[in-house]
C-alpha atoms as a PDB file:
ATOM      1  CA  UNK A   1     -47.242 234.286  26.499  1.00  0.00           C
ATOM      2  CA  UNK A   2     -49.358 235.717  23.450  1.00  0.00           C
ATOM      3  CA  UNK A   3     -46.155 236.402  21.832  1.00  0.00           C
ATOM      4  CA  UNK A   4     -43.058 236.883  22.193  1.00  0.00           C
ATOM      5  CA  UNK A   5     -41.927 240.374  24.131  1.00  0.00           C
ATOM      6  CA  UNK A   6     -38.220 242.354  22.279  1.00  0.00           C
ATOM      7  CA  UNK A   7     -37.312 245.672  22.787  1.00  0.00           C
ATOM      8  CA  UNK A   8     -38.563 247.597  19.886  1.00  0.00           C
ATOM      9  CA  UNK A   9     -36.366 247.835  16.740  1.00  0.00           C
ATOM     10  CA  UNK A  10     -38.969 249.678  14.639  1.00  0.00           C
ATOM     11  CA  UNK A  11     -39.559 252.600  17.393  1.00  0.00           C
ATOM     12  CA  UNK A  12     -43.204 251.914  16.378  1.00  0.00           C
ATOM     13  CA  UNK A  13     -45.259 249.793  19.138  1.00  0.00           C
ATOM     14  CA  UNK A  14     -46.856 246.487  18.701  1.00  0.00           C
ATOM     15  CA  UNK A  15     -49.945 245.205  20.270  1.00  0.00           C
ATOM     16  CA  UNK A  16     -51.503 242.320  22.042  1.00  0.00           C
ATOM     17  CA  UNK A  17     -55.041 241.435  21.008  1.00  0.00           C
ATOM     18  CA  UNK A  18     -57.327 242.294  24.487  1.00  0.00           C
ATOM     19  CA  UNK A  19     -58.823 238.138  24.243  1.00  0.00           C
ATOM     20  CA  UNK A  20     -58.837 235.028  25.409  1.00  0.00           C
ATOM     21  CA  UNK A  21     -55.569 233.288  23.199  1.00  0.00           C
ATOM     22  CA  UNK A  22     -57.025 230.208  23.489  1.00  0.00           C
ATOM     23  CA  UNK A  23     -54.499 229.278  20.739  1.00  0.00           C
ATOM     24  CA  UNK A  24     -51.926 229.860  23.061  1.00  0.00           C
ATOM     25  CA  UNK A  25     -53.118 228.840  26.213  1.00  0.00           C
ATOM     26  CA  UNK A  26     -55.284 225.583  24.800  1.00  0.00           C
ATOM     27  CA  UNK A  27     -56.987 225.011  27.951  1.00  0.00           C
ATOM     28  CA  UNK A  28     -54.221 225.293  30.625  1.00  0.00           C
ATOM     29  CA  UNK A  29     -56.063 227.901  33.266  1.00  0.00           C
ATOM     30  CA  UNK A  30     -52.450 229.702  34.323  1.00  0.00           C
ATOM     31  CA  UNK A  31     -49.704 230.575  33.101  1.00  0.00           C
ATOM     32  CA  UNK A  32     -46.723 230.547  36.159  1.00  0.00           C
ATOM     33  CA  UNK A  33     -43.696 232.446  36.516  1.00  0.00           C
ATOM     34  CA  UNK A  34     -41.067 233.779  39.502  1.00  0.00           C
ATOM     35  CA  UNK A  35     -40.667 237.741  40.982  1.00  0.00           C
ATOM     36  CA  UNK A  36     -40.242 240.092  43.075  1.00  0.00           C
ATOM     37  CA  UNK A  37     -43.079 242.123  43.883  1.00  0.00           C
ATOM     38  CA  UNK A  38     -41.944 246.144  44.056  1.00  0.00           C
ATOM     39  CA  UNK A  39     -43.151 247.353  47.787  1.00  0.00           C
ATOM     40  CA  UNK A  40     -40.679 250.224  48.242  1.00  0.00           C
ATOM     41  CA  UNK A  41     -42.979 253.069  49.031  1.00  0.00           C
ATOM     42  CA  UNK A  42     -40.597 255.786  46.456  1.00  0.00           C
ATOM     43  CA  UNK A  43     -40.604 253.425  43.390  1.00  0.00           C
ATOM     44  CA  UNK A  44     -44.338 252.653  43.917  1.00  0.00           C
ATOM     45  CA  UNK A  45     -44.977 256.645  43.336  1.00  0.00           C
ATOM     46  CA  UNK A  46     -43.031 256.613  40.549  1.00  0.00           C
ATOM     47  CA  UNK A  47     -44.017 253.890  39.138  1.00  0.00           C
ATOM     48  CA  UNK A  48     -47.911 255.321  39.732  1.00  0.00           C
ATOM     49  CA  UNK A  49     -46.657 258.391  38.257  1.00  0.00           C
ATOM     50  CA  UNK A  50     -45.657 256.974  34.988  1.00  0.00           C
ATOM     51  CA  UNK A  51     -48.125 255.159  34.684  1.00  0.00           C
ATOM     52  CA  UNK A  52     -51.022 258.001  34.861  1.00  0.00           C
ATOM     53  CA  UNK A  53     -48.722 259.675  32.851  1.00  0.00           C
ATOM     54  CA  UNK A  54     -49.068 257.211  29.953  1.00  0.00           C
ATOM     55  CA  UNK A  55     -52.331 256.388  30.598  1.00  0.00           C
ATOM     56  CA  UNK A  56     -53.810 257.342  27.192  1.00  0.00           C
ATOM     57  CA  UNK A  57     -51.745 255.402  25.790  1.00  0.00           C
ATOM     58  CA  UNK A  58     -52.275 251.951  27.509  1.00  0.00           C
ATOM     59  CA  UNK A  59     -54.788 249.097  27.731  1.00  0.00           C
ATOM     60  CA  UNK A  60     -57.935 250.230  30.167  1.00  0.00           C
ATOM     61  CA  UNK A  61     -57.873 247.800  33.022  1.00  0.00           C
ATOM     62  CA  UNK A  62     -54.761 246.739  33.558  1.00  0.00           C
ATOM     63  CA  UNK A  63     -54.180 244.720  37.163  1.00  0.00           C
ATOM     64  CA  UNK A  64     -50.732 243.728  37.740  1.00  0.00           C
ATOM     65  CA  UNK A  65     -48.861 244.489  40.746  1.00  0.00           C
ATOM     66  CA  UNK A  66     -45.205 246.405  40.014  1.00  0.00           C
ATOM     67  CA  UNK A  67     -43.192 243.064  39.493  1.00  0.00           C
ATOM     68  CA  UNK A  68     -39.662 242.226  38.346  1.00  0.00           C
ATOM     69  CA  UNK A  69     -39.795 238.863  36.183  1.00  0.00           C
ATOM     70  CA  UNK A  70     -37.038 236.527  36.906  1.00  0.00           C
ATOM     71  CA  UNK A  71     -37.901 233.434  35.169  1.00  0.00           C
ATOM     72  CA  UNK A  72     -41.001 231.591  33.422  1.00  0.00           C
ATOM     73  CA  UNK A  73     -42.388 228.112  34.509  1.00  0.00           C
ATOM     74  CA  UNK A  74     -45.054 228.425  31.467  1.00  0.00           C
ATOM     75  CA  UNK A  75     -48.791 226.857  31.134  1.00  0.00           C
ATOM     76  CA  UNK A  76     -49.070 225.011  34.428  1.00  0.00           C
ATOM     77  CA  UNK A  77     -49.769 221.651  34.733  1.00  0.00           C
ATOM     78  CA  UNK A  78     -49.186 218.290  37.277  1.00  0.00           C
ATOM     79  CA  UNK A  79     -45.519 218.224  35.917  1.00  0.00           C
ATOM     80  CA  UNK A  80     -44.619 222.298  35.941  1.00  0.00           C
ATOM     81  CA  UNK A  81     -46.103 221.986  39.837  1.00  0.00           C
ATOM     82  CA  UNK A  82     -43.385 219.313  40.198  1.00  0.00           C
ATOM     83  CA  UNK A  83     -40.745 221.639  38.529  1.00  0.00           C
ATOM     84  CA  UNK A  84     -41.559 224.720  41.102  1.00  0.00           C
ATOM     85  CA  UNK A  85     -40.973 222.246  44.293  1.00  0.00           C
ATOM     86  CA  UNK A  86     -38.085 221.583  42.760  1.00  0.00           C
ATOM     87  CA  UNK A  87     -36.755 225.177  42.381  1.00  0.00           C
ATOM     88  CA  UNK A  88     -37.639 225.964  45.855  1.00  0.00           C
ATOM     89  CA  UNK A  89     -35.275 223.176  46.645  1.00  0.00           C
ATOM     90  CA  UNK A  90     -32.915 224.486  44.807  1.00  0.00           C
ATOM     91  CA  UNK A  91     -33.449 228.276  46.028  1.00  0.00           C
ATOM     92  CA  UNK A  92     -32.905 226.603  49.827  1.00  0.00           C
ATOM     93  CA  UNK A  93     -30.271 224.620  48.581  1.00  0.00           C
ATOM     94  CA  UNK A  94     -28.451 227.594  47.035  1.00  0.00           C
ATOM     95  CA  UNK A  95     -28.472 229.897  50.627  1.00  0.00           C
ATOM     96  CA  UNK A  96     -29.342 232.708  47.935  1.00  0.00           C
ATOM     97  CA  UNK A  97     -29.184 236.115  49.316  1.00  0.00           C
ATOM     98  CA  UNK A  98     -31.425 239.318  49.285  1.00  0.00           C
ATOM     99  CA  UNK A  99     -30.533 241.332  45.958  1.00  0.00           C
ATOM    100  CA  UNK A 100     -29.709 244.438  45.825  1.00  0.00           C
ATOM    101  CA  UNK A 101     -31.608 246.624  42.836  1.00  0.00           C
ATOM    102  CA  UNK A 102     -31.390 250.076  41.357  1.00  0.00           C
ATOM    103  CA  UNK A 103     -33.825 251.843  40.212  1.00  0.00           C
ATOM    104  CA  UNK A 104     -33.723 252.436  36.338  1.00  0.00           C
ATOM    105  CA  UNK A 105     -34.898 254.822  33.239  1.00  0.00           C
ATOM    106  CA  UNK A 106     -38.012 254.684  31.203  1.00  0.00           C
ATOM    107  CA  UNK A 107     -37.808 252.707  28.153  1.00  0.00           C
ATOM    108  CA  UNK A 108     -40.415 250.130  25.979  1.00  0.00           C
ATOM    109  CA  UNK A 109     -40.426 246.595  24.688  1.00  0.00           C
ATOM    110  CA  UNK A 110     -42.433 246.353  21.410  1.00  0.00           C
ATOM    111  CA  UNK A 111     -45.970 245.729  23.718  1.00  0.00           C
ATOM    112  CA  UNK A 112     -45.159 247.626  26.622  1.00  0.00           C
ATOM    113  CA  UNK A 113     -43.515 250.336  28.020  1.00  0.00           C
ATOM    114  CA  UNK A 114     -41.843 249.903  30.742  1.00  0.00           C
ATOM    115  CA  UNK A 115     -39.215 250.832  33.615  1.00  0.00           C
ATOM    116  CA  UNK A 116     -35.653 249.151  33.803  1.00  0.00           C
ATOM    117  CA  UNK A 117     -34.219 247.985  36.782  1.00  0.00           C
ATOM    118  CA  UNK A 118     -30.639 247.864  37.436  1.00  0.00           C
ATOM    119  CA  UNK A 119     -28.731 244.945  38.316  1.00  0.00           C
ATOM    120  CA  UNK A 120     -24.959 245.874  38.737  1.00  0.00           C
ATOM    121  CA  UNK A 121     -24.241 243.653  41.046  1.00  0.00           C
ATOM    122  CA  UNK A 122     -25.712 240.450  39.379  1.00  0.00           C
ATOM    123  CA  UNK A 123     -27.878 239.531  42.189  1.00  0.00           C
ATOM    124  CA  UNK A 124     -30.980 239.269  39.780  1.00  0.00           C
ATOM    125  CA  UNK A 125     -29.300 237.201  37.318  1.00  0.00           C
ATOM    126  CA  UNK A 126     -27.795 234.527  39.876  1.00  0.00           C
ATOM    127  CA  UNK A 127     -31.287 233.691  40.930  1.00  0.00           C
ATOM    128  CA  UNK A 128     -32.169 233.456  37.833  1.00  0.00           C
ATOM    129  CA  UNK A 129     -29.166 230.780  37.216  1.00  0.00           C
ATOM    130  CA  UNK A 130     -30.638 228.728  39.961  1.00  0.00           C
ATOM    131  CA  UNK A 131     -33.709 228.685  38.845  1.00  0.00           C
ATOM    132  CA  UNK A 132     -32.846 227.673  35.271  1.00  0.00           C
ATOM    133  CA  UNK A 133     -30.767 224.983  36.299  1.00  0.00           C
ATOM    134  CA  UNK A 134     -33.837 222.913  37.316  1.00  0.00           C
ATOM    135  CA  UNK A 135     -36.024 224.710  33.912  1.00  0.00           C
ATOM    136  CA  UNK A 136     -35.568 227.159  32.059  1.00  0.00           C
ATOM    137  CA  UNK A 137     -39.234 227.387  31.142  1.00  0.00           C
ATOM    138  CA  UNK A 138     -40.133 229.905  28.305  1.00  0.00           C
ATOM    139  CA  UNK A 139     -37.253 232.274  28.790  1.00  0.00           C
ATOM    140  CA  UNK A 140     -34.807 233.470  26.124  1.00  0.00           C
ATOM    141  CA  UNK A 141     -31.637 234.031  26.233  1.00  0.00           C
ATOM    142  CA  UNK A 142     -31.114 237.755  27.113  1.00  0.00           C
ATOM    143  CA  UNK A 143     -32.493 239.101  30.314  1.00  0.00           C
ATOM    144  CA  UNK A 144     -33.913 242.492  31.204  1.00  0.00           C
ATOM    145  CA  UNK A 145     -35.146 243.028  34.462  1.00  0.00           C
ATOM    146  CA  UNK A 146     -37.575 245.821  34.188  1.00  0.00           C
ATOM    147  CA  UNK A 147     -41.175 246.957  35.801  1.00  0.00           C
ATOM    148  CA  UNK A 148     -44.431 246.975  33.230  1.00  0.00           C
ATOM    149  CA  UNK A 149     -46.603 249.940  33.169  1.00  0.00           C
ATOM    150  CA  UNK A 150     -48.968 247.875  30.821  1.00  0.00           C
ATOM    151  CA  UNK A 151     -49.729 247.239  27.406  1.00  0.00           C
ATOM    152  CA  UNK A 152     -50.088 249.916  24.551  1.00  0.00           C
ATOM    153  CA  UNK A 153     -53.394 250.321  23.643  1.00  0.00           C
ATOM    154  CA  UNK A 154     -53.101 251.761  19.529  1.00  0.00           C
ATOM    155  CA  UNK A 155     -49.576 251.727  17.269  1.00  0.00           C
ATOM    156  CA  UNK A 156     -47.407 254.807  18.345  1.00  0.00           C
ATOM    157  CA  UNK A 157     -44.475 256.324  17.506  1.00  0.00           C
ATOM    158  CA  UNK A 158     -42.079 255.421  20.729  1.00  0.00           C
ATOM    159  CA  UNK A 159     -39.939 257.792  20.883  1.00  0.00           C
ATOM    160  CA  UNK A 160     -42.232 260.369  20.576  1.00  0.00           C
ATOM    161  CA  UNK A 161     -44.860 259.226  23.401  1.00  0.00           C
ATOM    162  CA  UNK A 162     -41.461 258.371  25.937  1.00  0.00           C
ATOM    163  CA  UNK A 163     -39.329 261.132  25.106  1.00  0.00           C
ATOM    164  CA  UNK A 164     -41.354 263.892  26.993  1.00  0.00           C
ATOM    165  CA  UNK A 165     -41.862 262.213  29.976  1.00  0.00           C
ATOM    166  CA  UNK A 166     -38.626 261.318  32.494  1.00  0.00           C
ATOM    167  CA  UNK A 167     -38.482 258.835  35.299  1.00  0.00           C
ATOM    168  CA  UNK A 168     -36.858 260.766  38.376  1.00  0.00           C
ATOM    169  CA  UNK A 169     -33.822 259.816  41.012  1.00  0.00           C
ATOM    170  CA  UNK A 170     -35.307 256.652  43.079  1.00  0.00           C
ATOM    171  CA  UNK A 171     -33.440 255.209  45.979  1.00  0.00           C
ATOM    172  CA  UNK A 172     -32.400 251.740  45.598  1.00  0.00           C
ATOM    173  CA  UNK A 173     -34.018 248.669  47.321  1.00  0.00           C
ATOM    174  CA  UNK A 174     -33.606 245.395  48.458  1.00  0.00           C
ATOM    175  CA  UNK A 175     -35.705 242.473  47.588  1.00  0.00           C
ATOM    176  CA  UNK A 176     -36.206 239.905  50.089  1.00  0.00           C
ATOM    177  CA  UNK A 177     -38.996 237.664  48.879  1.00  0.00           C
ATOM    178  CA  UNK A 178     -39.200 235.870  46.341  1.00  0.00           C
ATOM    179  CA  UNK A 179     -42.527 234.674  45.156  1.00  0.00           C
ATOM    180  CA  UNK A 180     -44.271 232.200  42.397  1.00  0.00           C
ATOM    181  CA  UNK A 181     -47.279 233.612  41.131  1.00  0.00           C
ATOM    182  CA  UNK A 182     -49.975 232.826  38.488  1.00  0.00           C
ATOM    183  CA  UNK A 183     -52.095 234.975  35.889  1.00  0.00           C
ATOM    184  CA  UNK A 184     -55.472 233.755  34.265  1.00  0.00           C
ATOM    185  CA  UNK A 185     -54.480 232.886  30.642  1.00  0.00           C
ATOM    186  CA  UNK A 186     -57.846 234.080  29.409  1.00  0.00           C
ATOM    187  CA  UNK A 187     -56.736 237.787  30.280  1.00  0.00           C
ATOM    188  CA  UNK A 188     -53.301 239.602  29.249  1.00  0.00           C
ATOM    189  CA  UNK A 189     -53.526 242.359  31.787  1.00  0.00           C
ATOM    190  CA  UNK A 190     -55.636 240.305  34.664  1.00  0.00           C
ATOM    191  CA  UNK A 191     -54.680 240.106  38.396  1.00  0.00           C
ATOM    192  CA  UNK A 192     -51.214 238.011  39.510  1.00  0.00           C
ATOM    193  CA  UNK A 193     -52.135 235.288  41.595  1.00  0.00           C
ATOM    194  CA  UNK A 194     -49.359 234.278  44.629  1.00  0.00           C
ATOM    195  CA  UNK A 195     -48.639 230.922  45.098  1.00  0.00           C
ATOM    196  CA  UNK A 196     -45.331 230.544  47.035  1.00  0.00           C
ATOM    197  CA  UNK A 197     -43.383 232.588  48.375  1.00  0.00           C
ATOM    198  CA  UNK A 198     -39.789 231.692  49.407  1.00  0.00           C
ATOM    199  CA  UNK A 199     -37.729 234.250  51.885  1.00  0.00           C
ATOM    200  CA  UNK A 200     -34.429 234.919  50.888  1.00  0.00           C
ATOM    201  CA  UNK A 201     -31.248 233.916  53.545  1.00  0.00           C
ATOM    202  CA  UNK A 202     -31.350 236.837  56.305  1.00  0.00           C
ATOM    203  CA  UNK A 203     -27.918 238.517  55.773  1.00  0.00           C
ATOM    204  CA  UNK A 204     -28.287 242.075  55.733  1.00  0.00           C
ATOM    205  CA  UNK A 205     -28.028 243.673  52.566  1.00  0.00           C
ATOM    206  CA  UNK A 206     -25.518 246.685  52.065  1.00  0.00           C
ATOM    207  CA  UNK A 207     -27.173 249.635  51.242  1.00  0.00           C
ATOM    208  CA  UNK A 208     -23.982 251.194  50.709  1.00  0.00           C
ATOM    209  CA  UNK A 209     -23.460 249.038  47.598  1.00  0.00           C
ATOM    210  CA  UNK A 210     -26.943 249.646  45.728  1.00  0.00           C
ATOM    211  CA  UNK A 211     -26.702 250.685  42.226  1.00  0.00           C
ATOM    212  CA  UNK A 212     -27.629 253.985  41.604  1.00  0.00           C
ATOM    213  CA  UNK A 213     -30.737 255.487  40.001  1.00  0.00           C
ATOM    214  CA  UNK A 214     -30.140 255.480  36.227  1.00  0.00           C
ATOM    215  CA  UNK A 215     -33.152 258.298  35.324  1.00  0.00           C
ATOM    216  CA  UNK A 216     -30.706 260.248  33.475  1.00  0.00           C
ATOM    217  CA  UNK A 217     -30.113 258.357  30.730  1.00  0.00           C
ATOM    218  CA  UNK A 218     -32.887 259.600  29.540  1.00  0.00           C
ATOM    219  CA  UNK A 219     -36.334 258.151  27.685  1.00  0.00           C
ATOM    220  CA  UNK A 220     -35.151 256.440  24.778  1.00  0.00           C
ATOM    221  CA  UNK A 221     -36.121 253.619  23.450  1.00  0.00           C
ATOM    222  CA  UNK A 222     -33.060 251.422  22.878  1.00  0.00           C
ATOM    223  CA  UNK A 223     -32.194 247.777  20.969  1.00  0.00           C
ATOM    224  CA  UNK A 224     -31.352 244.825  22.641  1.00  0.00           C
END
């Protein structure tokens, strides 16, 4: 990516340049990377909701589908095409299940505000394991599942555009599909290409046992 995305330590955003980063990219047409694409219809209207809400805030134009990052590939090329067969072999291999997720509160990375997403029960971060064992692409270290609502437009005081807004009690849902998907390098907040997607093994998931909305925690920006 551009540059690097932390959760804010200075309460004060950051912002991505709206260009082509050719000095980034240099030349390689898509950048690759593993989700899961949001479809429950309750944290689609909230996520829509916060998203208007913050609108004068963001980036005009911004086309990503609701997606929870899991893990990077990077630039693609012949040899990171080679490295996604092979973590679809693994995902098979591995008989990994459908994962359970929780909706979270609203919170921001320097760039980006965005919605956390609650992974009690680790399902999110096994996959990631798997994946990781065959690359771990551009990932860091630390992991934190969350939705983007896009990219912040001007510098702004955090706290003080996130504080009077709240995101409200979601249902949790189960993701099922997991897919590889692309973006154009020459745009930061372009379309998401998918490329493969891989179905997760059929047992049902326990509703019983999803994590519960966190909304009340509040709107705070927090460190990492």
């Amino acid at each position: 990516m551009p540059s690097a995305v932390t959760l804010s330590h200075s309460y004060y955003s950051r912002l991505f340049e709206d260009r082509d980063h050719t000095e980034w990219h240099g030349g390689h047409d898509e950048y690759g990377f593993w989700c899961f694409r949001v479809e429950h219809p309750a944290w689609l209207v909230e996520f829509e909701r916060l998203q208007s809400e913050l609108q004068a805030e963001l980036l005009d134009g911004y086309q990503r589908f609701p997606h929870i990052t899991l893990a990077t590939v990077g630039l693609m090329d012949e040899q990171r095409w080679t490295i996604v067969d092979q973590q679809i072999a693994q995902i098979n291999a591995s008989n990994v299940c459908p994962v359970n997720a929780g909706f979270g509160c609203l919170d921001s990375f320097d760039h980006s505000p965005m919605i956390s997403v609650l992974d009690n029960e680790g399902g999110l971060e096994a996959i990631r394991r798997v994946l990781h064992a065959v690359s771990r692409g551009d990932d860091p270290d630390a992991f934190t599942p969350h939705l983007t609502l896009g990219y912040y437009s001007r510098v702004v005081l955090i706290d003080s555009v996130l504080r009077p807004l709240q995101a409200r009690c979601v249902e949790g849902c189960t993701l099922k599909q997991l897919l590889f998907c692309t973006f154009d390098t020459r745009s930061i907040k372009g379309p998401i290409s998918v490329k493969r997607t891989v179905k997760l093994a059929s047992e049902a998931a326990d509703a019983s046992r999803w994590p519960q909305s966190n909304a009340s925690r509040g709107s705070l920006p927090k460190e990492a």
